[in-house]
Protein backbone atom coordinates (compact mmCIF):
# COMPACT_ATOMS: atom_id res chain seq x y z
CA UNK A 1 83.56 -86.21 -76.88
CA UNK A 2 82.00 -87.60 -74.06
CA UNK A 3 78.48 -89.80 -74.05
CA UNK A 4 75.41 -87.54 -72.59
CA UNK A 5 73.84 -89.49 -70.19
CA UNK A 6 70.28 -87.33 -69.83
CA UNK A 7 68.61 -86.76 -67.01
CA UNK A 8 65.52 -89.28 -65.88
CA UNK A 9 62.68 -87.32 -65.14
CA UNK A 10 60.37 -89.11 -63.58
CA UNK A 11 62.59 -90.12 -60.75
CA UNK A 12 62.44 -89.16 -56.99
CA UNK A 13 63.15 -85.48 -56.08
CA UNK A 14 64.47 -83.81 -53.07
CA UNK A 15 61.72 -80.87 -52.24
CA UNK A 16 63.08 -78.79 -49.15
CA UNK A 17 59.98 -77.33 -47.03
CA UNK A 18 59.17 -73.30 -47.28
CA UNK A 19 57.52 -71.48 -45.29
CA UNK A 20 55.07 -68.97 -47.48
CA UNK A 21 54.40 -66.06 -45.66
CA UNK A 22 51.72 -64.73 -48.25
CA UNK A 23 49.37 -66.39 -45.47
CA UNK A 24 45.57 -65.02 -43.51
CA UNK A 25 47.94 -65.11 -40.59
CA UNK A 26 50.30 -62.15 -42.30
CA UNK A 27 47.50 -60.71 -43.34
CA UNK A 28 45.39 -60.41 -40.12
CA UNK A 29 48.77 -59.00 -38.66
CA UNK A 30 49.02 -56.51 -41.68
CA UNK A 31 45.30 -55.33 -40.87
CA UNK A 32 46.01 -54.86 -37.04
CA UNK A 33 48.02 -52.81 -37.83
CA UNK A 34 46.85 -50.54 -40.36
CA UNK A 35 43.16 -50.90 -40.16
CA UNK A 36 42.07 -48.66 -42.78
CA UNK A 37 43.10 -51.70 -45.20
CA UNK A 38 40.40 -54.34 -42.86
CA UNK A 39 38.49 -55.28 -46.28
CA UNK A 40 41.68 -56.25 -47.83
CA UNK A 41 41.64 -60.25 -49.50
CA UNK A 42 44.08 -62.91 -49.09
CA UNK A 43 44.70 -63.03 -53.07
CA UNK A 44 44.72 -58.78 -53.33
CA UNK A 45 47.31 -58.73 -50.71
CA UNK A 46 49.12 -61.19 -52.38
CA UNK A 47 48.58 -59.85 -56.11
CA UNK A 48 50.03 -56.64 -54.84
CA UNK A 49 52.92 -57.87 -52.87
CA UNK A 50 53.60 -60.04 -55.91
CA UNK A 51 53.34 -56.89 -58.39
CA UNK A 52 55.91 -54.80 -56.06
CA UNK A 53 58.66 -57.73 -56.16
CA UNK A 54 58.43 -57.64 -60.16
CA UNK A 55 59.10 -53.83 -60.10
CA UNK A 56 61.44 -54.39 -58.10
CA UNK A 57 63.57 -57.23 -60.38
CA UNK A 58 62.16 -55.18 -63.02
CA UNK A 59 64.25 -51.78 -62.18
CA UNK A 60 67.26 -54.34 -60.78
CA UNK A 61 67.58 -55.47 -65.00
CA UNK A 62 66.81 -52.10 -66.57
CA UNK A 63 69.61 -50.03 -64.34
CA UNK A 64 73.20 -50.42 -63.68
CA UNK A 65 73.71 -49.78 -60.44
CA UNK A 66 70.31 -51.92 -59.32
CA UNK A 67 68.11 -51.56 -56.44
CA UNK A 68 68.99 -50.60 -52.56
CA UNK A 69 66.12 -52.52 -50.88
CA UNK A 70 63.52 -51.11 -48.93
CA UNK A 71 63.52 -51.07 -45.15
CA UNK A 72 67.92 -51.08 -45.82
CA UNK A 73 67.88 -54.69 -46.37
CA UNK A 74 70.33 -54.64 -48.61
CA UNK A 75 71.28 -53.98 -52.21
CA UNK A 76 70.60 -55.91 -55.30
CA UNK A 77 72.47 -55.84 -58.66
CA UNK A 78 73.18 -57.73 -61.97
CA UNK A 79 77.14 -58.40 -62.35
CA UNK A 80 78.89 -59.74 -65.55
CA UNK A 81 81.56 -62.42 -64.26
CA UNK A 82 84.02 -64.38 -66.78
CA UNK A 83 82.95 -67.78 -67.96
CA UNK A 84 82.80 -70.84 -64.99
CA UNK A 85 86.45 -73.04 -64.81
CA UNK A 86 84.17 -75.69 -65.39
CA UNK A 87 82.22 -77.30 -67.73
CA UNK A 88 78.85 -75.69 -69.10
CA UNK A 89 76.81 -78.01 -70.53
CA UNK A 90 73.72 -77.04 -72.78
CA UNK A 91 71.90 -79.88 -72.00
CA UNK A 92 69.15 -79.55 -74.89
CA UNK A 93 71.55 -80.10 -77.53
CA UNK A 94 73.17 -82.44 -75.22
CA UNK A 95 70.19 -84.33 -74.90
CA UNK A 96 69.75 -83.79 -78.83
CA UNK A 97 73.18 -85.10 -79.90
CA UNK A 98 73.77 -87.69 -77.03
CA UNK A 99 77.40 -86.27 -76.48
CA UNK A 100 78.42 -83.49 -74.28
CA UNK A 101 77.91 -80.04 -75.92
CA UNK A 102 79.18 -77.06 -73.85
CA UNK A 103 77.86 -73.58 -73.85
CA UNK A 104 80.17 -70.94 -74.58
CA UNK A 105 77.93 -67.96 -74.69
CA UNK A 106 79.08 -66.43 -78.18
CA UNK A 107 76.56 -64.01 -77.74
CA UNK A 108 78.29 -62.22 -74.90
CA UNK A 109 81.92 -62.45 -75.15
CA UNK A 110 82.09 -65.90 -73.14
CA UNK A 111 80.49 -63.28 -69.99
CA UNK A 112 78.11 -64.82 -67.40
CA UNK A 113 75.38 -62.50 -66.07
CA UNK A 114 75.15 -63.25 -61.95
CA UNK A 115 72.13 -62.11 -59.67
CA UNK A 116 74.00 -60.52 -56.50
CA UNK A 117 72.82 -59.48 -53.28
CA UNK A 118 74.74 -57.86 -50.68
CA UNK A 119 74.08 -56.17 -47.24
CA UNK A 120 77.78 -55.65 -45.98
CA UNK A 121 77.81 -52.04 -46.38
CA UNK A 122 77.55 -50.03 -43.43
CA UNK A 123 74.39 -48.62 -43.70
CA UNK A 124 72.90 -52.61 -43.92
CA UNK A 125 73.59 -53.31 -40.26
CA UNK A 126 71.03 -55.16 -38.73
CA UNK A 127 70.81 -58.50 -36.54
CA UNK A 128 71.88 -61.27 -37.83
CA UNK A 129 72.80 -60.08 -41.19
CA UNK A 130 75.63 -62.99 -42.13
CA UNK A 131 72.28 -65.08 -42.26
CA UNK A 132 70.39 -63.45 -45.16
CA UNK A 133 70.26 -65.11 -48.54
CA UNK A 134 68.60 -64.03 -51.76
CA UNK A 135 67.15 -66.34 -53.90
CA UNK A 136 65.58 -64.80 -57.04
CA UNK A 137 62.36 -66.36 -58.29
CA UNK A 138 62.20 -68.24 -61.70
CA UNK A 139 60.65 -65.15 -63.47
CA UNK A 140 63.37 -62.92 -62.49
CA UNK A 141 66.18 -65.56 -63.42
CA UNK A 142 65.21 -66.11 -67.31
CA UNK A 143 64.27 -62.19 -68.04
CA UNK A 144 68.10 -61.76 -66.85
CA UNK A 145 68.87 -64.66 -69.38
CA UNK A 146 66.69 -63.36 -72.18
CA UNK A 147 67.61 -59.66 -71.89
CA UNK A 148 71.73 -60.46 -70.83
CA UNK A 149 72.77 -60.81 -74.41
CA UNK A 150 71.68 -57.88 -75.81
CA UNK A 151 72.94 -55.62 -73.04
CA UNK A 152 75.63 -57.65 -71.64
CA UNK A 153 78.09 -54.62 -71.58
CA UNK A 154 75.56 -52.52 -69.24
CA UNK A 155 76.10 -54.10 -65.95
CA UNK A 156 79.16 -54.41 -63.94
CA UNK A 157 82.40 -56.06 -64.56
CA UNK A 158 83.04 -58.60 -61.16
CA UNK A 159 86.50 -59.44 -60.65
CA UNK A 160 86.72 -62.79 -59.25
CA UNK A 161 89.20 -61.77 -56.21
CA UNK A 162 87.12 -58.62 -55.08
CA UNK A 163 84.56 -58.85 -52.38
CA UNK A 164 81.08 -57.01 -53.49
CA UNK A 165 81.44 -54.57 -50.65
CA UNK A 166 84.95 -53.17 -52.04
CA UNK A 167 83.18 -52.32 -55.31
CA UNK A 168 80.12 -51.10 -53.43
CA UNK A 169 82.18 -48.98 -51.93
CA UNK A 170 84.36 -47.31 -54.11
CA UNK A 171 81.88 -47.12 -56.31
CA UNK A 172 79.81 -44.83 -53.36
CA UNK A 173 82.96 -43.11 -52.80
CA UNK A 174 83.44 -41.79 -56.57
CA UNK A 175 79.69 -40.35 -55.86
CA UNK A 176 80.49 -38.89 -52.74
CA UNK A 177 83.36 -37.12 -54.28
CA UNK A 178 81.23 -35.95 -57.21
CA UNK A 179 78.52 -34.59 -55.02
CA UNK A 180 81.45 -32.39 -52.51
CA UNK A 181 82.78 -30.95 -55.90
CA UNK A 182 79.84 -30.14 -57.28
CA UNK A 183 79.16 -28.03 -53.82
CA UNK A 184 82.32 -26.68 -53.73
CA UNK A 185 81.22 -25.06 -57.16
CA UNK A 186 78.22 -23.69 -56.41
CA UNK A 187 80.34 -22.06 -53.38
CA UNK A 188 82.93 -20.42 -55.49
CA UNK A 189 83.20 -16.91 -56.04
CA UNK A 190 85.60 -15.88 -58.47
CA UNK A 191 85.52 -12.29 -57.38
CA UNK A 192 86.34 -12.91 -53.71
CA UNK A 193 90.17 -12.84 -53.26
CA UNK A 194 90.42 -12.97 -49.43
């Protein structure tokens, strides 16, 4: 087994710059334009933007088929994917043992739950859509990693060799089909031989 060499962590670190846009200047815009909301605060606006996202990541871990994203920004999911070809270190017992421990995730069949976003399907055309990212906030990522192994077989199976948008839409397509037969019931009329 190899040493663990742990982390130092008081050393330097790389922060990249974000732009919030939980700002007085996004909220001034958001009360030109609906002014009925003019005695909204800074922190309500943000509080209830804030409370929206959770529901959001909320509904994305308690459902299968996750969440299509308002104003058709694109579609959000939790997908199981086989173990990483590399190595998976748990680094507390890592740092507990001082040799490299990997994590094998015994509690889900050696499955990794992923966070994916995709706006490839048709109806997710908009400018410049190649450029979009999702990056989920901290809260979201370890209530997937607390509630994964007890419901790992819920979500769906990624293949490693299949783009997102071919299961997207097949997936569409085998609801499609579902919706045409269940109309072609209701049409039906046993009694009508012409």
């Amino acid at each position: 087994m190899k040493e663990f060499k742990a982390p130092d962590l008081n050393a330097p670190r790389f922060r990249t710059k974000r732009l919030n846009f939980l700002n007085r200047s996004t909220l001034e815009e958001f009360k030109g334009k609906y002014p009925y909301h003019s005695d909204l605060e800074l922190q309500t606006f943000s509080d209830i933007i804030k409370l929206f996202n959770g529901m959001i990541w909320q509904t994305v871990i308690d459902y299968r088929d996750g969440v299509e994203l308002p104003e058709s920004l694109g579609h959000l999911f939790i997908g199981t994917c086989p173990t990483s070809k590399k190595v998976n270190v748990d680094f507390k017992k890592s740092k507990e043992y001082g040799k490299v421990i990997q994590n094998k995730n015994w509690d889900t069949d050696n499955k990794l739950a992923k966070i994916f976003y995709t706006n490839y399907y048709q109806k997710y055309r908009f400018a410049n859509r190649e450029l979009w990212g999702f990056e989920p906030v901290r809260q979201f990522k370890r209530t997937v990693a607390s509630v994964y192994p007890e419901n790992y077989q819920r979500y769906v199976v990624m293949n490693p060799g299949v783009r997102i948008s071919t299961l997207y839409k097949k997936a569409m397509s085998v609801h499609q089909k579902a919706e045409r037969d269940q109309i072609r019931l209701e049409e039906y009329d046993e009694f009508k031989l012409d």
